[in-house]
Protein backbone atom coordinates (compact mmCIF):
# COMPACT_ATOMS: atom_id res chain seq x y z
CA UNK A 1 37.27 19.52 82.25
CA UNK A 2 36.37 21.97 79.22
CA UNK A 3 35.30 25.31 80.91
CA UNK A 4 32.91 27.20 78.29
CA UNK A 5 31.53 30.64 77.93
CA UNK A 6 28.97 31.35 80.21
CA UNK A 7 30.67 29.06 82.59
CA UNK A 8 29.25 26.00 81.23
CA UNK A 9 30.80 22.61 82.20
CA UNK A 10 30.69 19.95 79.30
CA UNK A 11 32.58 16.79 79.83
CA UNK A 12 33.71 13.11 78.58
CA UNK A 13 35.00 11.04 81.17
CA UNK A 14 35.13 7.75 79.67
CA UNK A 15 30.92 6.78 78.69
CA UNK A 16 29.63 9.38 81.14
CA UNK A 17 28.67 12.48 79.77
CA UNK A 18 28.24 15.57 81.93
CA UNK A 19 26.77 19.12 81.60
CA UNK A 20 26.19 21.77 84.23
CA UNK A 21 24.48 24.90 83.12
CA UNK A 22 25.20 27.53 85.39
CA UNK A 23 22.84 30.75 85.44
CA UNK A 24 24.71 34.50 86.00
CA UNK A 25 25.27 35.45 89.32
CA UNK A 26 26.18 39.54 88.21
CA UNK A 27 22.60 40.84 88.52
CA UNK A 28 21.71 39.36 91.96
CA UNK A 29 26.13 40.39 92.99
CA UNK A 30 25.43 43.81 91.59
CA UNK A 31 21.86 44.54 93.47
CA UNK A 32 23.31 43.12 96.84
CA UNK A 33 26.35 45.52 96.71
CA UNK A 34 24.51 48.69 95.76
CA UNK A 35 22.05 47.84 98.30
CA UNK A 36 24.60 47.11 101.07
CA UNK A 37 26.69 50.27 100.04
CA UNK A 38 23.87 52.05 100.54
CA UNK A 39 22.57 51.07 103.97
CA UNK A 40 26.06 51.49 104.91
CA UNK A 41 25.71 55.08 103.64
CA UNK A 42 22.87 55.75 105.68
CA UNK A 43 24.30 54.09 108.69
CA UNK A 44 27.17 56.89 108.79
CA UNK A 45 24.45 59.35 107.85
CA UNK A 46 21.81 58.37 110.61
CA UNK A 47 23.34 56.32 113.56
CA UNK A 48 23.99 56.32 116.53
CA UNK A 49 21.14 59.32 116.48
CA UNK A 50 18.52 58.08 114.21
CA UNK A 51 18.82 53.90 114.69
CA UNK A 52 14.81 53.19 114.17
CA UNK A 53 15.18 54.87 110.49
CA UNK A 54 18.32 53.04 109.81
CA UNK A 55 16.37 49.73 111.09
CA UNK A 56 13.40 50.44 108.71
CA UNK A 57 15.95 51.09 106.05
CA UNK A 58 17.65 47.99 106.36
CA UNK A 59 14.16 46.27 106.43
CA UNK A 60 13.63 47.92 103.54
CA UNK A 61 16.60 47.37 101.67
CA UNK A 62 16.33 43.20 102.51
CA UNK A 63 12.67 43.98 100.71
CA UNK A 64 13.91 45.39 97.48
CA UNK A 65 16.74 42.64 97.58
CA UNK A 66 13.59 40.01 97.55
CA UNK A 67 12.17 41.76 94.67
CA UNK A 68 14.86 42.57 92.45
CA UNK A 69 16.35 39.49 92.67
CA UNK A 70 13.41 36.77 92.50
CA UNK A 71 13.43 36.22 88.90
CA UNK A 72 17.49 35.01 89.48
CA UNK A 73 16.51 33.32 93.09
CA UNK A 74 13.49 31.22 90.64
CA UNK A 75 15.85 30.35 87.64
CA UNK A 76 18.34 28.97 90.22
CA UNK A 77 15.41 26.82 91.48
CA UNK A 78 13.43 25.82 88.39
CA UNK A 79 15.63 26.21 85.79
CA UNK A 80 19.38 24.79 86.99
CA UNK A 81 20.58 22.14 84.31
CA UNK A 82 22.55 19.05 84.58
CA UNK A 83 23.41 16.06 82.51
CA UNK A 84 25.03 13.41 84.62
CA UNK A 85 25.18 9.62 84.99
CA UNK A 86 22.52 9.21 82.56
CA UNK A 87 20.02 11.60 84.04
CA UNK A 88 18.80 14.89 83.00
CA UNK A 89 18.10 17.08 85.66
CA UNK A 90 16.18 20.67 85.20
CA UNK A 91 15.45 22.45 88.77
CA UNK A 92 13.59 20.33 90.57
CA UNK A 93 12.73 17.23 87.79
CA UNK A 94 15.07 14.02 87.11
CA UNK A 95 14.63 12.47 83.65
CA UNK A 96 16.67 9.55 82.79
CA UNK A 97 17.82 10.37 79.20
CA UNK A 98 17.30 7.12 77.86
CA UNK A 99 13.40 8.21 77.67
CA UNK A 100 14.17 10.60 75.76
CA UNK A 101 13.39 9.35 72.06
CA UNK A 102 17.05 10.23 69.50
CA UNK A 103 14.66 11.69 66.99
CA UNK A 104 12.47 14.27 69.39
CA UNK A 105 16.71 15.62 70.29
CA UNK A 106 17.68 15.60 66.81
CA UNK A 107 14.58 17.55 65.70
CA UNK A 108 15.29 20.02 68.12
CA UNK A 109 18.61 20.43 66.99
CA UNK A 110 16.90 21.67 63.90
CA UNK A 111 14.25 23.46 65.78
CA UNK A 112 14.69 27.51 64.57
CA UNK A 113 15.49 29.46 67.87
CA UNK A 114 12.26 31.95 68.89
CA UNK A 115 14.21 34.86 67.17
CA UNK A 116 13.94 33.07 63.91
CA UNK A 117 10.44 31.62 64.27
CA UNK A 118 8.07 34.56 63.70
CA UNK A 119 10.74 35.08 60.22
CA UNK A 120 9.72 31.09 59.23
CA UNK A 121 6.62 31.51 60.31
CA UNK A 122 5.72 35.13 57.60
CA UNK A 123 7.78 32.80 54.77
CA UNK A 124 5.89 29.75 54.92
CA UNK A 125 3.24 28.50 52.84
CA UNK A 126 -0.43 27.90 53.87
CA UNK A 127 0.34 24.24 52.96
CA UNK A 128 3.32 24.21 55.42
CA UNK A 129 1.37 26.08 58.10
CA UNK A 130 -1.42 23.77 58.26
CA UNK A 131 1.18 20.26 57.88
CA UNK A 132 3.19 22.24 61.32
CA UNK A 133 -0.39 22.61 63.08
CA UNK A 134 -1.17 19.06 62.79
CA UNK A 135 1.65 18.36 64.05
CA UNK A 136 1.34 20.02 66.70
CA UNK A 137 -2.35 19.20 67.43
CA UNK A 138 -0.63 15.19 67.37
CA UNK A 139 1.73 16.14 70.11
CA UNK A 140 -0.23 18.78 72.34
CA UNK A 141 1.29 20.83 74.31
CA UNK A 142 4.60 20.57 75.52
CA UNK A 143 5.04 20.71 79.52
CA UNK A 144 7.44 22.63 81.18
CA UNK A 145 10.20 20.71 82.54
CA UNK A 146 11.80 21.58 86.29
CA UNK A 147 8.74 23.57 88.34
CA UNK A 148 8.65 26.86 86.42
CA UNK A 149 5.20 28.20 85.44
CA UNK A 150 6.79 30.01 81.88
CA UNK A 151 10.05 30.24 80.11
CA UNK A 152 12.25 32.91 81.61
CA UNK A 153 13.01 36.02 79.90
CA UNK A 154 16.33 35.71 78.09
CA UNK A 155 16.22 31.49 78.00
CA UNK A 156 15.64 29.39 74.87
CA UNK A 157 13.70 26.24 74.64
CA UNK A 158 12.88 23.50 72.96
CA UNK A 159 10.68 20.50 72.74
CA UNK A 160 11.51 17.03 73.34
CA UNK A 161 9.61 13.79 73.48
CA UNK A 162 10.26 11.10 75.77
CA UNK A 163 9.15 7.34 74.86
CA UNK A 164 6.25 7.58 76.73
CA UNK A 165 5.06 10.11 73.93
CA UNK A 166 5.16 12.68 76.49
CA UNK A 167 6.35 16.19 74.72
CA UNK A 168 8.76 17.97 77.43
CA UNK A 169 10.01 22.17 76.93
CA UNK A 170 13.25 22.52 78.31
CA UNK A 171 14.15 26.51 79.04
CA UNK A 172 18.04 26.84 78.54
CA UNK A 173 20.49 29.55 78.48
CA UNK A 174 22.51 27.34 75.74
CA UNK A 175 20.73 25.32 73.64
CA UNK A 176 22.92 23.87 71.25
CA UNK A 177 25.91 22.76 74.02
CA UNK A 178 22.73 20.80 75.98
CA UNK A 179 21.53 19.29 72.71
CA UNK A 180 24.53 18.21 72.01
CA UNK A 181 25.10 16.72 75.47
CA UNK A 182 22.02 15.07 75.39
CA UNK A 183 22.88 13.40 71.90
CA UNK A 184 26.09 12.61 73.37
CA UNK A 185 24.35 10.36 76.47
CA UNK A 186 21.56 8.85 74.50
CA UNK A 187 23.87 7.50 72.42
CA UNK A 188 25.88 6.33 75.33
CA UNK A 189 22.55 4.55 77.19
C-alpha cells in the first residue's frame, strides 16, 4: 500500500482501485490539549476549595471544544473520501463510479484549480466568456456531493457529470490523486 503526503491511501490490488482521503487531525489534537492543559491548570489552581468554578470551567472548556472544532467534526462527516470496489463515497453519499461519464473526469482533470480561475477568467475573451456561460447554463448547477451545505475553506473541487446528466461538485483536499483514482476505476468498470 502506497502511503502519500497528507496521509492519503492510493492503491492497485489487482482491478480494484482504492483511495482514502483522510482530513488533518492537528487542529482538533492541538485545541483538545490546550484546552485539557488548561482545565488541568485551573484544577490545581481552584480545587478542592473552589469545585463549582472548576465545574463551570470544564463546562466551558467542552463548549469552546464544540466550537473550535466543528468545522473539522463537519469535514469528517460530509466531506470523508473513498474510492473502493467500484464506488465513490463522499461523507454520507455512495456513487457507483461507473455513472460517472470518462469525459465529465477527464475535463476536470483540466479544470484550472480556484486559485487560477479568477487569472483565466481577467485573460479571456468576451467570445470565450460567453461560449463558458452557455455551457454552464446547459449543465446548471452542480450539486454538492456528501451532505455539506458549501465547499470547506482550504478544499478544492470540481465538477463531474454522471450518465444521468446530473453535474456533481466534489470538495477534496487532493484533487489530482482522486482524479486520477477515479480515471483509474472507470476504466476498470
Amino acid at each position: 500500500m502506497a502511503q502519500a503526503n497528507g496521509g492519503d491511501q492510493a492503491t492497485t490490488y489487482g482491478r480494484a482501485v482504492t483511495y482514502e482521503e483522510k482530513l488533518p487531525k492537528r487542529w482538533t489534537v492541538g485545541t483538545l490539549l490546550v484546552l485539557t492543559a488548561w482545565v488541568i491548570w485551573q484544577g490545581t489552581k481552584l480545587l478542592p476549595d473552589d469545585s463549582t468554578v472548576w465545574w463551570v470551567i470544564v463546562g466551558s472548556s467542552a463548549l469552546f471544544a464544540v466550537v473550535f472544532n466543528g468545522v473539522p467534526l463537519s469535514k469528517r462527516r460530509y466531506n470523508r473520501i473513498r474510492v473502493r470496489d467500484g464506488q465513490l463515497t463522499v461523507g454520507r453519499e455512495t456513487i457507483p463510479v461507473a455513472s460517472l461519464t470518462p469525459e465529465s473526469i477527464r475535463e476536470a482533470r483540466e479544470q484550472p484549480p480556484a486559485s487560477e480561475l479568477m487569472a483565466l477568467l481577467k485573460s479571456s475573451t468576451p467570445d470565450e466568456l460567453a461560449e463558458m456561460r452557455r455551457r454552464s447554463r446547459e449543465l446548471g448547477p452542480p450539486r454538492l456531493v456528501g451532505g455539506a451545505w458549501a465547499v470547506p475553506l482550504g478544499m478544492e473541487e470540481f465538477a463531474v457529470e454522471t450518465e444521468e446528466g446530473e453535474a456533481l461538485l466534489i470538495a477534496t483536499h487532493d484533487r489530482e490523486r482522486l482524479l486520477e483514482a477515479l480515471t483509474r476505476a472507470r476504466q476498470e468498470s
